[in-house]
Protein backbone atom coordinates (compact mmCIF):
# COMPACT_ATOMS: atom_id res chain seq x y z
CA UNK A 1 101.22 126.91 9.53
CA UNK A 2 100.56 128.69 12.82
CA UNK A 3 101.63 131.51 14.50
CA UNK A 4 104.96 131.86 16.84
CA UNK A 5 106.84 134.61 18.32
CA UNK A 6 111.05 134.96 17.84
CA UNK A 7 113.41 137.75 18.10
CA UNK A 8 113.80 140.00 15.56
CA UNK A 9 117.40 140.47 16.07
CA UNK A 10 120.38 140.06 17.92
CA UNK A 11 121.28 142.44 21.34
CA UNK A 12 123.20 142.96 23.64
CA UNK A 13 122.65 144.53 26.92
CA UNK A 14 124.37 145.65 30.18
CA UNK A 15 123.63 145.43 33.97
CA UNK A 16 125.38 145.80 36.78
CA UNK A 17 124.24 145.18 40.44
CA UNK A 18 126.56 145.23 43.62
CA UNK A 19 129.81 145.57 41.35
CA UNK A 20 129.16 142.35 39.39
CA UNK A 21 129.14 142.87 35.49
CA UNK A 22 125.86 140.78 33.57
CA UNK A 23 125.84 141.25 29.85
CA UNK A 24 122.78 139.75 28.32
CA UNK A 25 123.39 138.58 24.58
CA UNK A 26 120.34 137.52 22.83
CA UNK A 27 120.15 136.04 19.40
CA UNK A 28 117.28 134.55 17.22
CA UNK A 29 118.58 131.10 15.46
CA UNK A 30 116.81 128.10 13.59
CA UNK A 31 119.01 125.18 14.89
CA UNK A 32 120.35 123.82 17.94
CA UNK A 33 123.90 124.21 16.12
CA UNK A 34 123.11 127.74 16.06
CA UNK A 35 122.57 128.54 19.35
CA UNK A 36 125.80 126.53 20.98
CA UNK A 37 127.69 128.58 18.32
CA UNK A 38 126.48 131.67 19.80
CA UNK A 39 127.25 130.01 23.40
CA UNK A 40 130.58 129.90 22.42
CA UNK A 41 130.82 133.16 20.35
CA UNK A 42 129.41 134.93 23.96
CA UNK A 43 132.65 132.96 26.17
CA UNK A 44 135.14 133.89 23.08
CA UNK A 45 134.30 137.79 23.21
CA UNK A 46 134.03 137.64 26.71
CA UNK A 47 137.34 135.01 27.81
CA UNK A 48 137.97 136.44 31.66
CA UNK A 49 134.19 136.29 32.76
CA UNK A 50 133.53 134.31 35.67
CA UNK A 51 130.27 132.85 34.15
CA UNK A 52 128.19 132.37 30.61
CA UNK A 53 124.89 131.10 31.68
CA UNK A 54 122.51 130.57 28.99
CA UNK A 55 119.27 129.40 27.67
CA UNK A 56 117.86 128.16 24.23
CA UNK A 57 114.09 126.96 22.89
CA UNK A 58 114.12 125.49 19.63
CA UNK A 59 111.28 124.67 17.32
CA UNK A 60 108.02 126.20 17.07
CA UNK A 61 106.82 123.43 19.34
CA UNK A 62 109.65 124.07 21.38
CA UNK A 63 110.92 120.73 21.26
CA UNK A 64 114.28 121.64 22.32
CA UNK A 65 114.51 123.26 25.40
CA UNK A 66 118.61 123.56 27.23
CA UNK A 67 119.84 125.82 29.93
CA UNK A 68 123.39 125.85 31.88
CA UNK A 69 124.71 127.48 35.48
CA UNK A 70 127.45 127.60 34.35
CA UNK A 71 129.08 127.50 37.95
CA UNK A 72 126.62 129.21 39.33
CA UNK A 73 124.38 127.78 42.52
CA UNK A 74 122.04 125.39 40.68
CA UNK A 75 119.01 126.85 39.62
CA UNK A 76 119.93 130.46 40.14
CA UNK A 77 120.83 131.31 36.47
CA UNK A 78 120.19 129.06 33.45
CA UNK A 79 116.89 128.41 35.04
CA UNK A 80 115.61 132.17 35.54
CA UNK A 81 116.62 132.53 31.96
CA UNK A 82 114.70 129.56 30.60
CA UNK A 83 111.74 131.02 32.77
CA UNK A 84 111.71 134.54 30.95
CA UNK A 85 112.01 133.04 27.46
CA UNK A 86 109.01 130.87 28.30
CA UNK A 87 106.96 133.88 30.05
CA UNK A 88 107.42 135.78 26.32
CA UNK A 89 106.34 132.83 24.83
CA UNK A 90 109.24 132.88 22.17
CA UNK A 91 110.95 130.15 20.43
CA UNK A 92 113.95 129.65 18.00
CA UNK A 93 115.86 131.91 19.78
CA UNK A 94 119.41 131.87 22.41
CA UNK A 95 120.00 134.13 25.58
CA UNK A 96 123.15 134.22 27.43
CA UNK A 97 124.60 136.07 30.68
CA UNK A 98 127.92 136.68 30.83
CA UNK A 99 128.58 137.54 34.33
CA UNK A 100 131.97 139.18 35.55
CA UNK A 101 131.95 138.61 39.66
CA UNK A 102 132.62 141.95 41.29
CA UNK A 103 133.74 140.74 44.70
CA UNK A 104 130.43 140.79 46.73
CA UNK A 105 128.02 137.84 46.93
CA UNK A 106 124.65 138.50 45.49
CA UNK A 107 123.23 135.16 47.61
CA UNK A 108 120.65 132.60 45.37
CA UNK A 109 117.68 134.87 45.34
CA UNK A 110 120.21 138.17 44.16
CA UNK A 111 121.46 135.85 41.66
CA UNK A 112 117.72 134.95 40.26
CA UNK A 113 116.86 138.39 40.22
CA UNK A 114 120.03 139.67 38.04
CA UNK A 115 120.21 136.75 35.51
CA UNK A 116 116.25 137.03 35.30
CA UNK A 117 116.50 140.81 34.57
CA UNK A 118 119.53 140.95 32.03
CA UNK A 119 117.64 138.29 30.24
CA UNK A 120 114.76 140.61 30.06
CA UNK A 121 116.95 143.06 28.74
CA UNK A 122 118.11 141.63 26.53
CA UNK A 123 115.18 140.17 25.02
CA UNK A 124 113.28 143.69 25.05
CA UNK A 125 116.42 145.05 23.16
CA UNK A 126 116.17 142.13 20.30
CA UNK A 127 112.48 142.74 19.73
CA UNK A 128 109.93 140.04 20.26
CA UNK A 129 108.17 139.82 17.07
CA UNK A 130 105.16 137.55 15.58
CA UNK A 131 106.01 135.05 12.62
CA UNK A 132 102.79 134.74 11.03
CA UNK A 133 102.16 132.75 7.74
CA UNK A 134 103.17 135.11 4.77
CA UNK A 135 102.24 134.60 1.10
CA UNK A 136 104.63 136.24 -1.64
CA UNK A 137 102.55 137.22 -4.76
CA UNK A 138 103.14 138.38 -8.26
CA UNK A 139 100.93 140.93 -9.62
CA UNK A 140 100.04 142.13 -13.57
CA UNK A 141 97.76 145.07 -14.13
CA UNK A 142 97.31 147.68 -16.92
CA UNK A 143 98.19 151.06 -17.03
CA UNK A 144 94.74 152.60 -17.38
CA UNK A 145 93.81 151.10 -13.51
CA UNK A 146 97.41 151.32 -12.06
CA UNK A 147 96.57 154.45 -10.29
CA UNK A 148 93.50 152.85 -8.05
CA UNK A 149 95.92 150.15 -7.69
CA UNK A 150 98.32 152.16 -6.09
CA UNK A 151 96.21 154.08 -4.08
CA UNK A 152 94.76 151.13 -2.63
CA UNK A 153 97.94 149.70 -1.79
CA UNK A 154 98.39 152.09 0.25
CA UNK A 155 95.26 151.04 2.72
CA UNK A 156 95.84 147.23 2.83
CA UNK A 157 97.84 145.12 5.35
CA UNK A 158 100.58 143.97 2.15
CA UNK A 159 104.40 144.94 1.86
CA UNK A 160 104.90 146.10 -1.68
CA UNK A 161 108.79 144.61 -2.82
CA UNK A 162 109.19 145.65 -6.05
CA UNK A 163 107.87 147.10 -9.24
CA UNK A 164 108.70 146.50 -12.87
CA UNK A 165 107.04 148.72 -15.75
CA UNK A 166 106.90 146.86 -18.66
CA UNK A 167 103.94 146.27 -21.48
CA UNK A 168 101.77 145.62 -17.96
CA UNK A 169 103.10 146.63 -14.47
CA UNK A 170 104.40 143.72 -12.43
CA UNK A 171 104.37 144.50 -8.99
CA UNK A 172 105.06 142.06 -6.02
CA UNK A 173 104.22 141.74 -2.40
CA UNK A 174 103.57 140.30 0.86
CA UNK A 175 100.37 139.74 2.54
CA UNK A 176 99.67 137.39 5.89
CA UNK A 177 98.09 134.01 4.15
CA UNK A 178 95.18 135.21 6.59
CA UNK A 179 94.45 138.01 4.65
CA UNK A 180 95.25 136.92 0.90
CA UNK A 181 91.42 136.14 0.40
CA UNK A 182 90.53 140.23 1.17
CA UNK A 183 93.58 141.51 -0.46
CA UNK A 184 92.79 139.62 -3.95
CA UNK A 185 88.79 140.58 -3.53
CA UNK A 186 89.77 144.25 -3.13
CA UNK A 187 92.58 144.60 -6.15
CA UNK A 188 89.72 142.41 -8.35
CA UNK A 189 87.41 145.48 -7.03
CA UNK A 190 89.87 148.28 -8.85
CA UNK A 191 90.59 146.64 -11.31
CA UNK A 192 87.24 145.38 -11.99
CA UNK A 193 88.85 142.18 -13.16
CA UNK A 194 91.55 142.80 -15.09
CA UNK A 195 94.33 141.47 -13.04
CA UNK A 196 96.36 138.36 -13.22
CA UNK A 197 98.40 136.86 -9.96
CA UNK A 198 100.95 134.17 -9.36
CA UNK A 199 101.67 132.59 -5.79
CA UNK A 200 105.13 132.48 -5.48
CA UNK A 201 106.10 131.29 -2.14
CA UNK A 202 104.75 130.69 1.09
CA UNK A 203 106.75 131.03 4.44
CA UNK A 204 106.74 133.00 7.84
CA UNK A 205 107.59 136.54 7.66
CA UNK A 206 107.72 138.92 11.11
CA UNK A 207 104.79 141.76 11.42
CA UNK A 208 104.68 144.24 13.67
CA UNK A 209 101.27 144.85 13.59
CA UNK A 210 98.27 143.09 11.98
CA UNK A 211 95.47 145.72 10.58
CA UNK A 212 92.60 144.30 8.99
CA UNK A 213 91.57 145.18 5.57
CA UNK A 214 88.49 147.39 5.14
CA UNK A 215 86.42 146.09 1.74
């Protein structure tokens, strides 16, 4: 499982340059279905636009790569966009300009230059975020070391989901699978021992940063 960057959600941004109208939609999604269902969601909303030009990478390899001019002078809009998504390095993920013509003629470099910047955009607006390898534990501990357990929660790179209080404290959370080895050595530390775990799932999860942990 490596590393790859996606959107974090879905935007939706506005330009406008020499009375033409570009609306930037951008979307993360996990199929190629996905993303020509957001296509067509984008020329739906958006009926008496003179152009949806768009651009989708799908796979973590990006194995599918598709872009469309949509009408436009070929290479001045699906392209740019395909060129931005690939600059940011993301994947799994849909962009696409809706452009209502405002009467004046941008020419083929005007046109690079507004499809290339809505996409931008819109992609800053969605939020480019890291998928990293994520590891969803199950915790039991006492009650007499529950207290240095919380407290060191509180320093480690680990989302904490829920806790149950029952004849132990369950607790479960989140750590990157890069830092499961340091996150177990340090809750062994508190507890000196006395602690019992269960790996529940493994998958990719978004972070926003990625601290290290201090043991």
């Amino acid at each position: 499982m490596k590393p790859y960057k996606t959107l974090l959600r879905r935007s939706d941004e506005e330009y406008i340059i020499q009375k033409s109208r570009f609306i930037g939609q951008a979307a993360p999604v996990a199929t190629q279905e996905e993303a020509i269902a957001f296509v067509a969601q984008a020329r739906q909303e958006h009926r008496n636009a003179s152009h949806h030009c768009f651009a989708y990478i799908i796979g973590q390899n990006a194995g599918i790569m598709r872009y469309s001019d949509d009408g436009e002078p070929s290479g001045t809009a699906g392209l740019p966009i395909m060129e931005v998504l690939k600059a940011r390095g993301v994947v799994d993920c849909v962009v696409v300009v809706t452009r209502y013509f405002g009467g004046i003629l941008l020419g083929a470099g005007g046109l690079v230059r507004a499809y290339s910047h809505s996409c931008a955009l819109a992609l800053t607006a969605a939020v480019i975020c890291e998928m990293l390898p994520t590891q969803h534990w199950l915790f039991e501990v006492g009650y007499p070391v529950w207290d240095r357990v919380q407290h060191a929660l509180k320093t480690m790179p680990v989302k904490v989901h829920q806790i149950d209080y029952g004849v132990l404290v369950s607790f479960t959370l989140q750590c990157r699978s890069a830092d499961s080895d340091q996150v177990h050595a340090e809750l062994q530390r508190v507890t000196d021992g006395r602690l019992e775990s269960l790996l529940e799932a493994e998958d990719y999860q978004p972070w926003d940063e990625a601290p290290t942990l201090e043991v």
